[in-house]
N, C-alpha and C. Protein backbone atom coordinates (compact mmCIF):
# COMPACT_ATOMS: atom_id res chain seq x y z
N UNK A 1 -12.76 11.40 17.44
CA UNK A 1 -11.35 11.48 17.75
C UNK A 1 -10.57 10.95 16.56
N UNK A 2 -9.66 11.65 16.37
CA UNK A 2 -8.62 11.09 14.96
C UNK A 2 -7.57 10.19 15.73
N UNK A 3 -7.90 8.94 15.30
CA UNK A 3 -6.60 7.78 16.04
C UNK A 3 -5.48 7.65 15.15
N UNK A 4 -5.37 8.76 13.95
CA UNK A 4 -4.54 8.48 13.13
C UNK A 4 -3.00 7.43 13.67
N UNK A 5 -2.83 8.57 15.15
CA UNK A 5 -1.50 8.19 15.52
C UNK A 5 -1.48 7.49 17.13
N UNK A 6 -1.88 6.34 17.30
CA UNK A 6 -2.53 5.79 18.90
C UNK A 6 -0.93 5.54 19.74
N UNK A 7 -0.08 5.79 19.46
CA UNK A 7 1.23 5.69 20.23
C UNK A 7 1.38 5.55 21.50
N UNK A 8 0.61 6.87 21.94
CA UNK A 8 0.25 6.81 23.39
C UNK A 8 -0.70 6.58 24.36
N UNK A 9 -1.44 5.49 23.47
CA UNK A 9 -2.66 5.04 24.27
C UNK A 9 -2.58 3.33 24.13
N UNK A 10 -2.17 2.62 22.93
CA UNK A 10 -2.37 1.01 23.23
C UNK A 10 -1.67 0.58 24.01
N UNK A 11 -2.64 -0.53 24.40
CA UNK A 11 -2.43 -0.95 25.61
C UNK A 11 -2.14 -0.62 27.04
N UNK A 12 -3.00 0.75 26.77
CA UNK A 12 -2.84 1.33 28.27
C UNK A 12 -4.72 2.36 28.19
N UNK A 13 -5.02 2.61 27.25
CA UNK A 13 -6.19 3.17 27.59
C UNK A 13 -7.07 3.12 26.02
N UNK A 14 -7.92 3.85 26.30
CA UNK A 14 -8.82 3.93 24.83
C UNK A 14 -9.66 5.07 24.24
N UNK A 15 -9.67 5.19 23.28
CA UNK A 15 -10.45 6.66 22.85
C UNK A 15 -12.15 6.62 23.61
N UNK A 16 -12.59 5.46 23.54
CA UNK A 16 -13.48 5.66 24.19
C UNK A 16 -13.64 5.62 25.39
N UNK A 17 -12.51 5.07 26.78
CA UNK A 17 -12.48 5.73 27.87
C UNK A 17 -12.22 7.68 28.60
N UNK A 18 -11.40 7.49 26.65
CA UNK A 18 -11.37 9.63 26.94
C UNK A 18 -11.73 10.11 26.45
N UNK A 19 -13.14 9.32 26.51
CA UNK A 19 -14.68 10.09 25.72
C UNK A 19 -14.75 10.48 24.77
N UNK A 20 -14.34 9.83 23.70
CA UNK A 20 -14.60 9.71 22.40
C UNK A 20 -15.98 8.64 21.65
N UNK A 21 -16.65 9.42 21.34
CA UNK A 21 -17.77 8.91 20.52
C UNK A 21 -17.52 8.21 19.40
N UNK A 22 -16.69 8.51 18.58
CA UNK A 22 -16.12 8.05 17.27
C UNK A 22 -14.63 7.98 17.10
N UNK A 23 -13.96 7.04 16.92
CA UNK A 23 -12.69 6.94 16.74
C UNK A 23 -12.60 6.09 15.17
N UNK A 24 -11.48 6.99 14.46
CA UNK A 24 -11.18 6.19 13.00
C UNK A 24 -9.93 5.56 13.55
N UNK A 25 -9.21 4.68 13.24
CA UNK A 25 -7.93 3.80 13.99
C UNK A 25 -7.32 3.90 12.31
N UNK A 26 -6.67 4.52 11.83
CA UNK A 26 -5.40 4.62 10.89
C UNK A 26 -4.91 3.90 11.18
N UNK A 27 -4.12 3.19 10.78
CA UNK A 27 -2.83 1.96 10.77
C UNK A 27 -1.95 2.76 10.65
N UNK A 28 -1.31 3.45 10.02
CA UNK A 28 -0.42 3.74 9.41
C UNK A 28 0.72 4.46 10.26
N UNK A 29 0.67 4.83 11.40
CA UNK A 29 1.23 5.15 12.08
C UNK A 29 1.64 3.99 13.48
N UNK A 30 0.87 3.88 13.97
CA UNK A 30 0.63 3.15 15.28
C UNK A 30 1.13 1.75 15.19
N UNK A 31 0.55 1.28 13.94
CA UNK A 31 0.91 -0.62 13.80
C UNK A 31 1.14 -1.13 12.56
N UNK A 32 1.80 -0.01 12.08
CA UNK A 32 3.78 -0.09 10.86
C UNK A 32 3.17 -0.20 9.38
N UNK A 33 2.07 0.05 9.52
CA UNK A 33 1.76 0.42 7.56
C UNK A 33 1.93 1.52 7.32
N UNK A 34 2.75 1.22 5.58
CA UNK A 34 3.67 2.53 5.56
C UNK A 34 2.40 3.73 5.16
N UNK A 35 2.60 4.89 5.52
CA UNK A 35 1.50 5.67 4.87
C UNK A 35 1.37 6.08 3.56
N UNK A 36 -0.19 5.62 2.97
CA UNK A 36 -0.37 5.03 1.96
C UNK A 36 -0.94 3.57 1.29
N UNK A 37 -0.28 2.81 2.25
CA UNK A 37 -0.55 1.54 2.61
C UNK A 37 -0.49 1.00 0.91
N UNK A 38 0.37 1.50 -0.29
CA UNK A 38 -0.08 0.77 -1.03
C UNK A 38 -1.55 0.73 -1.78
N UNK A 39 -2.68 1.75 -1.30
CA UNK A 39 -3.74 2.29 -1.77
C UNK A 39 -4.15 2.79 -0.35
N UNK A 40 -6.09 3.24 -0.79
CA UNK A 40 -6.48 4.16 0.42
C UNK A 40 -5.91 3.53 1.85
N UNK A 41 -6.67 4.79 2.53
CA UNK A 41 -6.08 4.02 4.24
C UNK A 41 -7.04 3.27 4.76
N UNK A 42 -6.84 2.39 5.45
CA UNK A 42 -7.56 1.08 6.26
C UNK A 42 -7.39 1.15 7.83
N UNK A 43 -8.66 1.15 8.14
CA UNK A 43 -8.74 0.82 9.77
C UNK A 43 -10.18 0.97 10.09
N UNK A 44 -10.25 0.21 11.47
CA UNK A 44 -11.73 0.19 11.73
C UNK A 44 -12.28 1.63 12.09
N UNK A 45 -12.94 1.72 12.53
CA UNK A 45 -13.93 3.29 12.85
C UNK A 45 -14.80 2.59 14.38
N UNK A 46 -14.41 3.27 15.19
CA UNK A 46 -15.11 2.43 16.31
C UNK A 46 -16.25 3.59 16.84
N UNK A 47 -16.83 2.93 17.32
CA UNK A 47 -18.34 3.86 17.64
C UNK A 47 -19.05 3.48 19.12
N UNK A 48 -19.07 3.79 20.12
CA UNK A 48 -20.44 3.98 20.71
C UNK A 48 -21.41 3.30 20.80
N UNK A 49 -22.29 2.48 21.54
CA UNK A 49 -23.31 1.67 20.93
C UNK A 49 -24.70 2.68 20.74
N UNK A 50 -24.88 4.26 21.27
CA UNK A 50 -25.26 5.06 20.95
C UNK A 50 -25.50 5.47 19.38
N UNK A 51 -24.45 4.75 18.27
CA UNK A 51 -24.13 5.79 17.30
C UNK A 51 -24.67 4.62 16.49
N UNK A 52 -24.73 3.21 16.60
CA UNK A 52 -24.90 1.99 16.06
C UNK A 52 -26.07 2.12 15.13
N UNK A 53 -26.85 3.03 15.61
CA UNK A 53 -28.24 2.93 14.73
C UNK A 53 -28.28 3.36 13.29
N UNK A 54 -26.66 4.60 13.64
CA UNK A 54 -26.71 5.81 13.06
C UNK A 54 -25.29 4.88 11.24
N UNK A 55 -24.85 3.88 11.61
CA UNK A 55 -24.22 3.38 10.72
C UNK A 55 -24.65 2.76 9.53
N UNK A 56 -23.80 2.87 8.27
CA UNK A 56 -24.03 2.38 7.12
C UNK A 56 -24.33 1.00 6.55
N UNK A 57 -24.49 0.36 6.49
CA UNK A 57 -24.75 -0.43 6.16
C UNK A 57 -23.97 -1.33 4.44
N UNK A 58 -24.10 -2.57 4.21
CA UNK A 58 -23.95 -2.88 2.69
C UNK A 58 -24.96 -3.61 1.91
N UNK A 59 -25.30 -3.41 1.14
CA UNK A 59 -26.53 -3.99 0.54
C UNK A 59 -25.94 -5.80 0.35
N UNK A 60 -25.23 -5.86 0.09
CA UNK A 60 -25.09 -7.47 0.61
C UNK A 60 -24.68 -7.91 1.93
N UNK A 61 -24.90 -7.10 2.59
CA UNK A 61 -24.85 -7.57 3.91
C UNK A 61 -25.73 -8.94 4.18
N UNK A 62 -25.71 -9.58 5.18
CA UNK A 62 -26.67 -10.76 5.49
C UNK A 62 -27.77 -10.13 5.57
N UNK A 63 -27.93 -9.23 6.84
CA UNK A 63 -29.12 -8.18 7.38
C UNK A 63 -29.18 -6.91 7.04
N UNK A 64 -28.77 -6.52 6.22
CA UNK A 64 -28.71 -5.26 5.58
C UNK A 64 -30.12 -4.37 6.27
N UNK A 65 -29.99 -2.69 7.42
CA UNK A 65 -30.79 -2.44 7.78
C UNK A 65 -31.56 -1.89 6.88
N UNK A 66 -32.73 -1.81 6.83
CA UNK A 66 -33.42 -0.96 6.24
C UNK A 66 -33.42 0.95 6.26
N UNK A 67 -32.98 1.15 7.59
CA UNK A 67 -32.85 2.27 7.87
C UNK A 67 -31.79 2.96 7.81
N UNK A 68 -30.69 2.25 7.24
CA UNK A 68 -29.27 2.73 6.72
C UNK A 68 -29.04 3.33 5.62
N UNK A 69 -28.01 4.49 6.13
CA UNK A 69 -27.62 5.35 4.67
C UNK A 69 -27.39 4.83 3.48
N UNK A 70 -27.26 3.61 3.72
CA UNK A 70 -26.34 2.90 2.33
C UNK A 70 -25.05 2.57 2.56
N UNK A 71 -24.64 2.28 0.86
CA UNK A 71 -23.53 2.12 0.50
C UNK A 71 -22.75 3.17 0.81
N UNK A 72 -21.02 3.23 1.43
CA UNK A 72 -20.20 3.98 1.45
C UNK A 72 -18.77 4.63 0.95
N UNK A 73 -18.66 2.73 0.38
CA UNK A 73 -17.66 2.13 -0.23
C UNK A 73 -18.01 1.90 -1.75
N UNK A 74 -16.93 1.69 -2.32
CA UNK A 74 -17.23 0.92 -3.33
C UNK A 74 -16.65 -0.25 -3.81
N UNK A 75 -16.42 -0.88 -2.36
CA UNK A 75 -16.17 -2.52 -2.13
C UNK A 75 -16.44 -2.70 -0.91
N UNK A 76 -17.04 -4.20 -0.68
CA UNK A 76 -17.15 -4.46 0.79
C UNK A 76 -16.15 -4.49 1.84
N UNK A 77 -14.91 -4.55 1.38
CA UNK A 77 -14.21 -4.89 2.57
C UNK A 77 -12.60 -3.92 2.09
N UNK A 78 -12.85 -2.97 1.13
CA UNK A 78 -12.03 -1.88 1.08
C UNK A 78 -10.24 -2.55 0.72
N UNK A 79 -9.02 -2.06 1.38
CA UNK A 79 -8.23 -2.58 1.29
C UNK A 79 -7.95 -3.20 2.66
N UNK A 80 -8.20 -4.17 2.40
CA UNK A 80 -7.86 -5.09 3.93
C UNK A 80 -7.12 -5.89 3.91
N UNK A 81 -6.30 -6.62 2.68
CA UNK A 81 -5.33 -7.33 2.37
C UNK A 81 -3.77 -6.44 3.38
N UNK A 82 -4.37 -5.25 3.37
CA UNK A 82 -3.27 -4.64 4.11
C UNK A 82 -3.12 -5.08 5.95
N UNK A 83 -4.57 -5.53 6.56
CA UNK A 83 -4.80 -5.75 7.70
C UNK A 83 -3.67 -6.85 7.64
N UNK A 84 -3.16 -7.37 7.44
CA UNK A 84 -2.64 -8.32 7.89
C UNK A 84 -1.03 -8.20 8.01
N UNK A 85 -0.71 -7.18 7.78
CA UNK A 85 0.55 -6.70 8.14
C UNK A 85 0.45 -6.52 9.92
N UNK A 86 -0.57 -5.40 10.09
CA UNK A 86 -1.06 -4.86 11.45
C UNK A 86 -1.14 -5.91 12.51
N UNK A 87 -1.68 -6.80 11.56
CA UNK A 87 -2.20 -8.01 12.77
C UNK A 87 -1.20 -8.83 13.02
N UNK A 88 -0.15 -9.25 12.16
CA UNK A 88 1.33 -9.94 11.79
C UNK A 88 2.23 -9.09 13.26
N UNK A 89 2.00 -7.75 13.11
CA UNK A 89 3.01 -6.95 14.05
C UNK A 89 2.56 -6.85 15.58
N UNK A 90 1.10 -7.16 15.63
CA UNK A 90 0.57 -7.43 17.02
C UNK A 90 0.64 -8.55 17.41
N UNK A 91 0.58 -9.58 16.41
CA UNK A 91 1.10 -11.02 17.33
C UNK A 91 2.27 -11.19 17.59
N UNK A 92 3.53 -10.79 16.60
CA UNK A 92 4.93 -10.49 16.92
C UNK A 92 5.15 -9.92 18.36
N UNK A 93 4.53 -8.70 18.52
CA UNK A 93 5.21 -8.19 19.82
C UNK A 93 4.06 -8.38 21.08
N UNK A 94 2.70 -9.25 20.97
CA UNK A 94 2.22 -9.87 21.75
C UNK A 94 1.64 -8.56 22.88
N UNK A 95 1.12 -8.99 23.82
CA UNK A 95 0.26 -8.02 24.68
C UNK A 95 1.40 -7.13 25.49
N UNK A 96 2.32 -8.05 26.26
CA UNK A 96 3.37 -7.10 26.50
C UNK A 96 4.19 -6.73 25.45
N UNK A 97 4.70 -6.79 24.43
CA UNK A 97 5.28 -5.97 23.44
C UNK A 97 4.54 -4.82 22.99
N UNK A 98 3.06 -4.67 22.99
CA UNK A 98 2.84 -3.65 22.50
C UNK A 98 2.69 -2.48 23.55
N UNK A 99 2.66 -2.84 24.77
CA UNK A 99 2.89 -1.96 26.00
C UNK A 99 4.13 -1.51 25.78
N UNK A 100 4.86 -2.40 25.72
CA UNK A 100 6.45 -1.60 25.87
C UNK A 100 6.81 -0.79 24.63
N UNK A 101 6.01 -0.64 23.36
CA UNK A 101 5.65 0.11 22.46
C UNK A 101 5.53 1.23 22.79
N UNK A 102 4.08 1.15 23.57
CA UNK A 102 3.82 2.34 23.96
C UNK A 102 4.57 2.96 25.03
N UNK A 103 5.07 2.51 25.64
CA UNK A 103 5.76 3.29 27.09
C UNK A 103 6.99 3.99 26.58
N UNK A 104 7.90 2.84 25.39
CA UNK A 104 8.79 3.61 24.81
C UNK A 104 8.04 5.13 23.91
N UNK A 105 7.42 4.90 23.17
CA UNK A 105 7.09 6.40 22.29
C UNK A 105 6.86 7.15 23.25
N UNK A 106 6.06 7.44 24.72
CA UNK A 106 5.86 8.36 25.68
C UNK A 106 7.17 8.53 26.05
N UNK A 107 7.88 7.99 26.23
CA UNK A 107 9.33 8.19 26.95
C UNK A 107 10.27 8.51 25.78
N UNK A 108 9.72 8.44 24.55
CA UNK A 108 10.68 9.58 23.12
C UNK A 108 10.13 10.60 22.97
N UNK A 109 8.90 10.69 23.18
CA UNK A 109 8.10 12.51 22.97
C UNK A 109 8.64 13.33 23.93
N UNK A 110 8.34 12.75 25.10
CA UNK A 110 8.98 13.34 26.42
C UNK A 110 10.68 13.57 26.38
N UNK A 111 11.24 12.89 25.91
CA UNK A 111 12.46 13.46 25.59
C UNK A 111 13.16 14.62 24.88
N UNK A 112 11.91 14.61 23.68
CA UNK A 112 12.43 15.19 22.52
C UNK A 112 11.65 16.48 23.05
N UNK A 113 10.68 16.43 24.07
CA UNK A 113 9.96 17.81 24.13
C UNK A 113 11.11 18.64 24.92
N UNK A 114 11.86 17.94 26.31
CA UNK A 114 12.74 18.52 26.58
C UNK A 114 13.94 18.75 26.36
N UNK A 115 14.32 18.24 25.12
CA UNK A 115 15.96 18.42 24.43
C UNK A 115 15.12 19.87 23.40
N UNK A 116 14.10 19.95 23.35
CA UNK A 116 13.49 21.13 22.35
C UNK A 116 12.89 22.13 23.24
N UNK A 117 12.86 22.21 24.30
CA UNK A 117 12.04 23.11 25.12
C UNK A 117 13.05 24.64 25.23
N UNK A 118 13.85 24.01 25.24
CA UNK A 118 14.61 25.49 24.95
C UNK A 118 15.26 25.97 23.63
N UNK A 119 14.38 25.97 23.08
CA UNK A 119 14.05 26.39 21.53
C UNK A 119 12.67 26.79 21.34
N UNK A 120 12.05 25.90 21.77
CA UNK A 120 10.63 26.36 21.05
C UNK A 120 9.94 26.36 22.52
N UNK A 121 8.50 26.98 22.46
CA UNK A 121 7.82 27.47 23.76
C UNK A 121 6.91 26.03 23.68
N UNK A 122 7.02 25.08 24.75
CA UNK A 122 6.12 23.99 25.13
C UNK A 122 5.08 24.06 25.92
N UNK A 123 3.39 24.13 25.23
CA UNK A 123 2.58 23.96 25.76
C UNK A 123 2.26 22.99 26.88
N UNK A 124 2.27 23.24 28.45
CA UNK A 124 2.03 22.58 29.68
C UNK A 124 0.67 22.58 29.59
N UNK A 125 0.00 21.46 29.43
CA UNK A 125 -1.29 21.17 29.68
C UNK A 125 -1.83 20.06 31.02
């Protein structure tokens, strides 16, 4: 699943309750890094405990598996100086702030689908 844009799911559900095997979590949309972030993009990659076997590994890892693809990166911990914007904006608006995040963006899509529905043809799914 591409989490590029999670708007309408934190704090109310999860890629892996709507059966998603693999989710990449982009920042850059969802929890206010600008896109770009200032270099590559940053976010975790969440997985399955199914898929766990199937992950990379770093050769300086503590336990580095033996049975891992390798290296993927070409730093251990990528740009993560950026995580802390993300994490700055989730303690700001706290467990209920980021609900009311989300409830607001569902309640702007939904708006904008019907101030546009009679213009353009809206897929009812």
């Amino acid at each position: 699943m591409d989490g590029a844009n999670m708007n309408a799911q934190v704090g109310y559900t999860s890629p892996g309750f709507l059966g998603a095997d693999v989710c990449h979590l982009n920042l850059h949309k969802t929890f206010s890094i600008p896109h770009g972030g200032g270099g590559p993009g940053m976010g975790p990659i969440g997985v399955k405990a199914h898929l766990a076997p199937f992950l990379p590994t770093h050769p300086f890892a503590n336990n580095p598996r033996k049975d891992a693809c390798g290296t993927l990166s070409a730093t251990k911990f990528g740009s993560a100086s950026i995580l802390n914007i993300s994490y700055g904006y989730i303690l700001m608006l706290g467990r209920e702030g980021v609900r009311k995040a989300t409830a607001f963006a569902i309640l702007n899509a939904n708006y904008l689908m019907k101030r546009l529905s009679g213009h353009f043809k809206i897929l009812n799914v």
